[in-house]
N, C-alpha and C. Protein backbone atom coordinates (compact mmCIF):
# COMPACT_ATOMS: atom_id res chain seq x y z
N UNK A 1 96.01 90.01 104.69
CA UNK A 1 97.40 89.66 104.47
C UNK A 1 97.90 88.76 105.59
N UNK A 2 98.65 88.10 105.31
CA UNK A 2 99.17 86.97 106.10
C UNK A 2 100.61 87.91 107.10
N UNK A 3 100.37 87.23 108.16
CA UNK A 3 100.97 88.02 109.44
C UNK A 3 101.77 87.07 110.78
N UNK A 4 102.78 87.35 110.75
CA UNK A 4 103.71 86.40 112.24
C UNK A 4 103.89 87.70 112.62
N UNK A 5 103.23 87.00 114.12
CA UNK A 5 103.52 88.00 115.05
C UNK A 5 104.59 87.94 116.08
N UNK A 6 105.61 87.00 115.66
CA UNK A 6 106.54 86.32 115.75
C UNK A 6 108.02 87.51 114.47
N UNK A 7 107.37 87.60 113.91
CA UNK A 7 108.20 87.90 112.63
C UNK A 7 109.03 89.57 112.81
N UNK A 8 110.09 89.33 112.71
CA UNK A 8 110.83 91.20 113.35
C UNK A 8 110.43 92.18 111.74
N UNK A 9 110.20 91.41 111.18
CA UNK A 9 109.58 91.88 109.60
C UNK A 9 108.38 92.51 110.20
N UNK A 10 107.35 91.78 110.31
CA UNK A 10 106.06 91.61 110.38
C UNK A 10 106.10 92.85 111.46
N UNK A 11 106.83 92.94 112.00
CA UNK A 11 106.57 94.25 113.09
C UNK A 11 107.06 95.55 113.04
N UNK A 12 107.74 95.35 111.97
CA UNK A 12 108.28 96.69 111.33
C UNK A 12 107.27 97.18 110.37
N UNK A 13 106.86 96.19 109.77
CA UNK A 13 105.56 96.75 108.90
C UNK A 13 104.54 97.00 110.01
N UNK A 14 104.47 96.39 110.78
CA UNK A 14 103.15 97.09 112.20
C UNK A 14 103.05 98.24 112.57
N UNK A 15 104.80 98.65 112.49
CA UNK A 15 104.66 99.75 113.06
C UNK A 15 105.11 99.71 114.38
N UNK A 16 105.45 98.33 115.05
CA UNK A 16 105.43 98.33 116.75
C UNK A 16 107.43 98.10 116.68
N UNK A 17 108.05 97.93 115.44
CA UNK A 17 109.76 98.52 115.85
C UNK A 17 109.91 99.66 114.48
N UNK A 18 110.80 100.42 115.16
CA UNK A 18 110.98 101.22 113.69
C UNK A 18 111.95 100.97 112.69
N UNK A 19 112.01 102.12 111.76
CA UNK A 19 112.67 101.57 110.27
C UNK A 19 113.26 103.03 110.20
N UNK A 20 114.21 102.51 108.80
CA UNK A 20 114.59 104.03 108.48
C UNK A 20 114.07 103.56 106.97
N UNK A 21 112.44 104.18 106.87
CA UNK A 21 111.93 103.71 105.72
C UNK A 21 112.37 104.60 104.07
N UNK A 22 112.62 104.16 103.12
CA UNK A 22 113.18 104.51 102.04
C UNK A 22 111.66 104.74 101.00
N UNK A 23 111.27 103.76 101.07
CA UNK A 23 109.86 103.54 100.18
C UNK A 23 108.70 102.53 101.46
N UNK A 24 107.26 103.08 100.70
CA UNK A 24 106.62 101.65 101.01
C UNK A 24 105.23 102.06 100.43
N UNK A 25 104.01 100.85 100.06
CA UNK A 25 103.07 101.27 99.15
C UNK A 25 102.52 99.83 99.66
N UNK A 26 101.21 99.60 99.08
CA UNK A 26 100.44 98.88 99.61
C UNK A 26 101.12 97.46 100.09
N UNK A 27 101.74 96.98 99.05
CA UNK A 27 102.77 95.32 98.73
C UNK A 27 104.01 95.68 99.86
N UNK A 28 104.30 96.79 99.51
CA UNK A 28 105.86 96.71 99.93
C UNK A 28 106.42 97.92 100.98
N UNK A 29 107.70 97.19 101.39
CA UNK A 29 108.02 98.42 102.06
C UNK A 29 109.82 97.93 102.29
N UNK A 30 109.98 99.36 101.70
CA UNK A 30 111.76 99.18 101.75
C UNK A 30 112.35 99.89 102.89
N UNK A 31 113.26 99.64 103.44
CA UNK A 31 114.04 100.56 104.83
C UNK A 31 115.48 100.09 104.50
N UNK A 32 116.88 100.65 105.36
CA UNK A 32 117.77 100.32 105.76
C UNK A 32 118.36 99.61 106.81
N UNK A 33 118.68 98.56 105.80
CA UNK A 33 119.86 97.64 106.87
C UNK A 33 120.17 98.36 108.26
N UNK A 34 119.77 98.13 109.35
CA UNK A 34 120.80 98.12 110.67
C UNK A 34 121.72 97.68 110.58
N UNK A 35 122.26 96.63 109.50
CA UNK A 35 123.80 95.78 109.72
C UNK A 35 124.07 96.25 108.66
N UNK A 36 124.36 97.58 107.58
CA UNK A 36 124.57 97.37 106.11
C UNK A 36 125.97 96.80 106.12
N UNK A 37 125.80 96.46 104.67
CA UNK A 37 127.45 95.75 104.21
C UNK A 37 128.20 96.59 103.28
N UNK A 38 127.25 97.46 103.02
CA UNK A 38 127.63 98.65 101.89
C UNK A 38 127.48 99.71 102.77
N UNK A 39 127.87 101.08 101.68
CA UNK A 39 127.38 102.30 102.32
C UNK A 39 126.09 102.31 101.91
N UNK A 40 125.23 101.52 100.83
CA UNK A 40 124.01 101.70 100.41
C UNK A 40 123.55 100.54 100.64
N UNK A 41 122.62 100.27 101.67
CA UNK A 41 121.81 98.83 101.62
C UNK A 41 120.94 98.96 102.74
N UNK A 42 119.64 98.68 101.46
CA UNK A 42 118.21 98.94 102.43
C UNK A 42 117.77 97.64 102.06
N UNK A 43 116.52 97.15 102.09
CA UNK A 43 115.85 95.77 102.13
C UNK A 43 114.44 95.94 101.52
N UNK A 44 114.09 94.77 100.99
CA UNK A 44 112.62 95.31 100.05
C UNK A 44 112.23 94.32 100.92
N UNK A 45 111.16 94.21 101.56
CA UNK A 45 110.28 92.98 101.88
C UNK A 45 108.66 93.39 101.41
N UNK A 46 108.13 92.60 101.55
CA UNK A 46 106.22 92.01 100.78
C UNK A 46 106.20 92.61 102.20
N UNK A 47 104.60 93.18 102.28
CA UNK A 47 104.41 93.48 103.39
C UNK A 47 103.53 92.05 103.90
N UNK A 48 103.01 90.86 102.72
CA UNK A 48 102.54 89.64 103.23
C UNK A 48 103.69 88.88 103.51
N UNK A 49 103.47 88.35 104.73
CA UNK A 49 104.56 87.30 105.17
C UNK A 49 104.87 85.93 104.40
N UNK A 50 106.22 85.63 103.72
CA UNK A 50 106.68 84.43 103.28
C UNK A 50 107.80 84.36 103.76
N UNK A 51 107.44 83.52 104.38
CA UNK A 51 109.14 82.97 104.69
C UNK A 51 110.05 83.02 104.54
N UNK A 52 110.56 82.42 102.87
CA UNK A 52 111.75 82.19 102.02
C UNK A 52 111.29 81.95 100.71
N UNK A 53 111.97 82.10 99.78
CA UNK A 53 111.76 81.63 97.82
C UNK A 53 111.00 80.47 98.38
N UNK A 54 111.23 79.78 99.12
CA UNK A 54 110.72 78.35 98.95
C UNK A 54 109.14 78.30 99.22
N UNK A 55 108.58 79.16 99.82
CA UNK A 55 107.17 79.51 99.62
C UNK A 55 106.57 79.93 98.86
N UNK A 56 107.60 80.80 97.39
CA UNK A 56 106.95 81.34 96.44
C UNK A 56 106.10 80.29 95.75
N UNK A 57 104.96 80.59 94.86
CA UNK A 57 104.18 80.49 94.02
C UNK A 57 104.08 81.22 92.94
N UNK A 58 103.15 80.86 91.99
CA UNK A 58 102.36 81.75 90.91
C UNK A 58 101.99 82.82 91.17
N UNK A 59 101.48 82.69 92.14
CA UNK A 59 100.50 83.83 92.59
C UNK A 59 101.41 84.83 93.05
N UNK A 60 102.92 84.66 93.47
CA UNK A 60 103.71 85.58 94.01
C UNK A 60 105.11 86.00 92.62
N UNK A 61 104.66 85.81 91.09
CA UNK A 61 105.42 86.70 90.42
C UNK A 61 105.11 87.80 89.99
N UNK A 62 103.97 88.87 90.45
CA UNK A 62 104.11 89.99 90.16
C UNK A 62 104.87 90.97 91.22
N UNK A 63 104.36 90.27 92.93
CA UNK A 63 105.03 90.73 93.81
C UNK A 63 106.71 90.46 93.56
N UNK A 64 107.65 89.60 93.40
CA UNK A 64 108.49 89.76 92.77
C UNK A 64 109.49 90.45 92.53
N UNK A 65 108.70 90.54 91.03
CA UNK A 65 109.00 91.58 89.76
C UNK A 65 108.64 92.72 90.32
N UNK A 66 107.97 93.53 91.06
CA UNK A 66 107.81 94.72 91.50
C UNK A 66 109.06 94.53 92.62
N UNK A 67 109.53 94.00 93.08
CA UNK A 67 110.32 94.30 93.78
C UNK A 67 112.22 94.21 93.51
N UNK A 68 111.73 93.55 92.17
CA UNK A 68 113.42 93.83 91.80
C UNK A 68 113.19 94.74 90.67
N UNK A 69 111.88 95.68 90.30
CA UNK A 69 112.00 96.81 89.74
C UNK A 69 112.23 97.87 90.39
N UNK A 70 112.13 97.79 91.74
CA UNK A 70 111.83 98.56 92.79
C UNK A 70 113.53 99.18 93.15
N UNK A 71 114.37 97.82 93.40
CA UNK A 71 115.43 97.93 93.63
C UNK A 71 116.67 99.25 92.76
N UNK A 72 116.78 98.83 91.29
CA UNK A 72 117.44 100.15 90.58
C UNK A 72 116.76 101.49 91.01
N UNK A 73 115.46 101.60 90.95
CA UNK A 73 114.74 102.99 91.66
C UNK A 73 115.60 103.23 93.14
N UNK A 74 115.57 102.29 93.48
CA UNK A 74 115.90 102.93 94.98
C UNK A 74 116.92 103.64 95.46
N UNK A 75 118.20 102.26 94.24
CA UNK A 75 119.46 102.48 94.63
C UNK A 75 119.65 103.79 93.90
N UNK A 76 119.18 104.58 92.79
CA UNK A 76 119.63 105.54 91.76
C UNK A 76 118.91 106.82 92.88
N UNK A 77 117.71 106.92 93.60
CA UNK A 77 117.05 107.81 94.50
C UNK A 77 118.19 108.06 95.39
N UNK A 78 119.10 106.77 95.93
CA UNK A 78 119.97 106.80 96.77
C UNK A 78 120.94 107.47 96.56
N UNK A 79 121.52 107.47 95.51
CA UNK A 79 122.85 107.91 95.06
C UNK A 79 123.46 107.13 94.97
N UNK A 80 123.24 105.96 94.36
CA UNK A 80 124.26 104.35 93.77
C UNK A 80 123.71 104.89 92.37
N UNK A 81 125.12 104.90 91.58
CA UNK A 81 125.35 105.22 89.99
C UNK A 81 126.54 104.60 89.35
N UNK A 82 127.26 103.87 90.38
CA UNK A 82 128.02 102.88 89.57
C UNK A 82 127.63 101.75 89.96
N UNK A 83 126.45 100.91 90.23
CA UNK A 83 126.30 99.16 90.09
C UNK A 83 126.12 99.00 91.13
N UNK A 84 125.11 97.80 91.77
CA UNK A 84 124.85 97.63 92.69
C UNK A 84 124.41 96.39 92.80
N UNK A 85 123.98 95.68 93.99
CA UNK A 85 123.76 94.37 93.78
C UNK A 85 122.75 93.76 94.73
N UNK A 86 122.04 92.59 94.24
CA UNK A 86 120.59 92.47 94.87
C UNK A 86 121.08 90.67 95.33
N UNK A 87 120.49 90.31 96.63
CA UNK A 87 120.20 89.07 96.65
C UNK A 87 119.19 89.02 98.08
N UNK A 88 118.85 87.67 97.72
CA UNK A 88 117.93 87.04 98.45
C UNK A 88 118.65 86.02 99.14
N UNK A 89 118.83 85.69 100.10
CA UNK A 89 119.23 84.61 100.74
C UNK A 89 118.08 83.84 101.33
N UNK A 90 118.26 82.34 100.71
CA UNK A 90 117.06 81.28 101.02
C UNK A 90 117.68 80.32 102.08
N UNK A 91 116.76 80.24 103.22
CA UNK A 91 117.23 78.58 104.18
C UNK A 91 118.39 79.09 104.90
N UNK A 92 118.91 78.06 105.70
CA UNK A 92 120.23 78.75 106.26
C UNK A 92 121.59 78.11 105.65
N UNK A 93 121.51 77.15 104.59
CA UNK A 93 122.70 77.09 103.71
C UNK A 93 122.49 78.20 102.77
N UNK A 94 121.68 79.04 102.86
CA UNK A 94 121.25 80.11 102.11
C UNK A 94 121.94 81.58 102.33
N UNK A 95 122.50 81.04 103.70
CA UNK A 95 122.54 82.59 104.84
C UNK A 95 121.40 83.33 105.20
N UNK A 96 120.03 82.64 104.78
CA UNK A 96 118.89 83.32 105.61
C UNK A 96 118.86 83.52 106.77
N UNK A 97 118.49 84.79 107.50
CA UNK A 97 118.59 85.06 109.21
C UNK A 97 117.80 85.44 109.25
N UNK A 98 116.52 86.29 108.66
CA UNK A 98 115.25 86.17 108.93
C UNK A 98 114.39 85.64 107.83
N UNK A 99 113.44 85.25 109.00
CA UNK A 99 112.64 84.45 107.50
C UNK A 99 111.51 85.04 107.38
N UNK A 100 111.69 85.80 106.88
CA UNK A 100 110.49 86.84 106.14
C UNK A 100 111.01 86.96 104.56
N UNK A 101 110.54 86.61 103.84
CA UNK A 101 111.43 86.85 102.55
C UNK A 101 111.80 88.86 102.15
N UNK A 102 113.28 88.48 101.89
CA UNK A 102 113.51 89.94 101.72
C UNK A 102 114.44 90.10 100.78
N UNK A 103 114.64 91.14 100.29
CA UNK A 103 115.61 91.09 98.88
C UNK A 103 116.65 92.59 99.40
N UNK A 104 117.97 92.31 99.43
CA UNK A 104 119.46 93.41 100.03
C UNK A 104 119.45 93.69 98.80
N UNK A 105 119.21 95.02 98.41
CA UNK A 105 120.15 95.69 97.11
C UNK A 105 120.99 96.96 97.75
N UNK A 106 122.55 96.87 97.48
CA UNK A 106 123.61 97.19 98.06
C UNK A 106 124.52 97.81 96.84
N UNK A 107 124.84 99.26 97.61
CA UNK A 107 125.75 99.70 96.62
C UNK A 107 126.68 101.07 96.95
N UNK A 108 127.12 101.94 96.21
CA UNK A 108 128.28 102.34 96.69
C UNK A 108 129.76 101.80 96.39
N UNK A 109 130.90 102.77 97.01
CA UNK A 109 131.85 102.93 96.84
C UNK A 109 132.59 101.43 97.15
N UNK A 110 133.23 100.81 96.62
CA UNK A 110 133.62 98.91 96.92
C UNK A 110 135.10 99.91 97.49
N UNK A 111 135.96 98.91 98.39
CA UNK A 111 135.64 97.88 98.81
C UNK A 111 134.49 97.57 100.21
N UNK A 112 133.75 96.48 99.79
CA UNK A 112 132.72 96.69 101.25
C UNK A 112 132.94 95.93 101.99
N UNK A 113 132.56 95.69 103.60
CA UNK A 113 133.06 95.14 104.65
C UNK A 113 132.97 93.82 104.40
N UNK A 114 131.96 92.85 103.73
CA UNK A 114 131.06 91.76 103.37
C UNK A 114 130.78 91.68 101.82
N UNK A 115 130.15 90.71 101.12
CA UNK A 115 129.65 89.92 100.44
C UNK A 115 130.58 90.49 99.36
């Protein structure tokens, strides 16, 4: 698997910073926001390093799709049962701040501090 050792992603999946992990399995691994914007918001990232959407490929729509199937599981495990909401932020007209590609699904009681 592809690896920055540079990457605050890449080192949470190492193992060398910690998480408050929710899920994780061979591809993936979900934890909680340190900054949430909700009362519910953890982060799905690939445990292979991509950057941003803009690196996706072919080869990266099953990883994906497992990960915005991943998302309703998480949030409903969580206790989000009225709606919740997923994005990816690409680039920095994107609001990307790390570039590890990662997907926020956020949820809970509105109004929230952000988005």
């Amino acid at each position: 698997m592809s690896h920055d050792p540079n990457c605050i992603f890449c080192k949470i999946i190492a193992g060398q910073i910690p998480s408050k992990k929710v899920y994780e399995d061979e591809d993936l691994l979900a934890f909680h926001d340190i900054h949430p914007w909700a009362p519910v918001h953890v982060l799905i990232i690939p445990k292979l390093h991509i950057a941003s959407m803009v690196e996706l490929t072919e080869e990266h729509v099953t990883l994906l799709g497992r990960m915005s199937v991943l998302a309703p599981r998480l949030m409903k495990e969580l206790g989000v049962s009225n709606g919740f909401r997923t994005v990816i932020n690409t680039g920095p007209d994107g609001g990307q701040e790390v570039y590890h590609l990662h997907m926020h699904a956020m949820g809970g009681p509105r109004p929230w501090l952000k988005g």
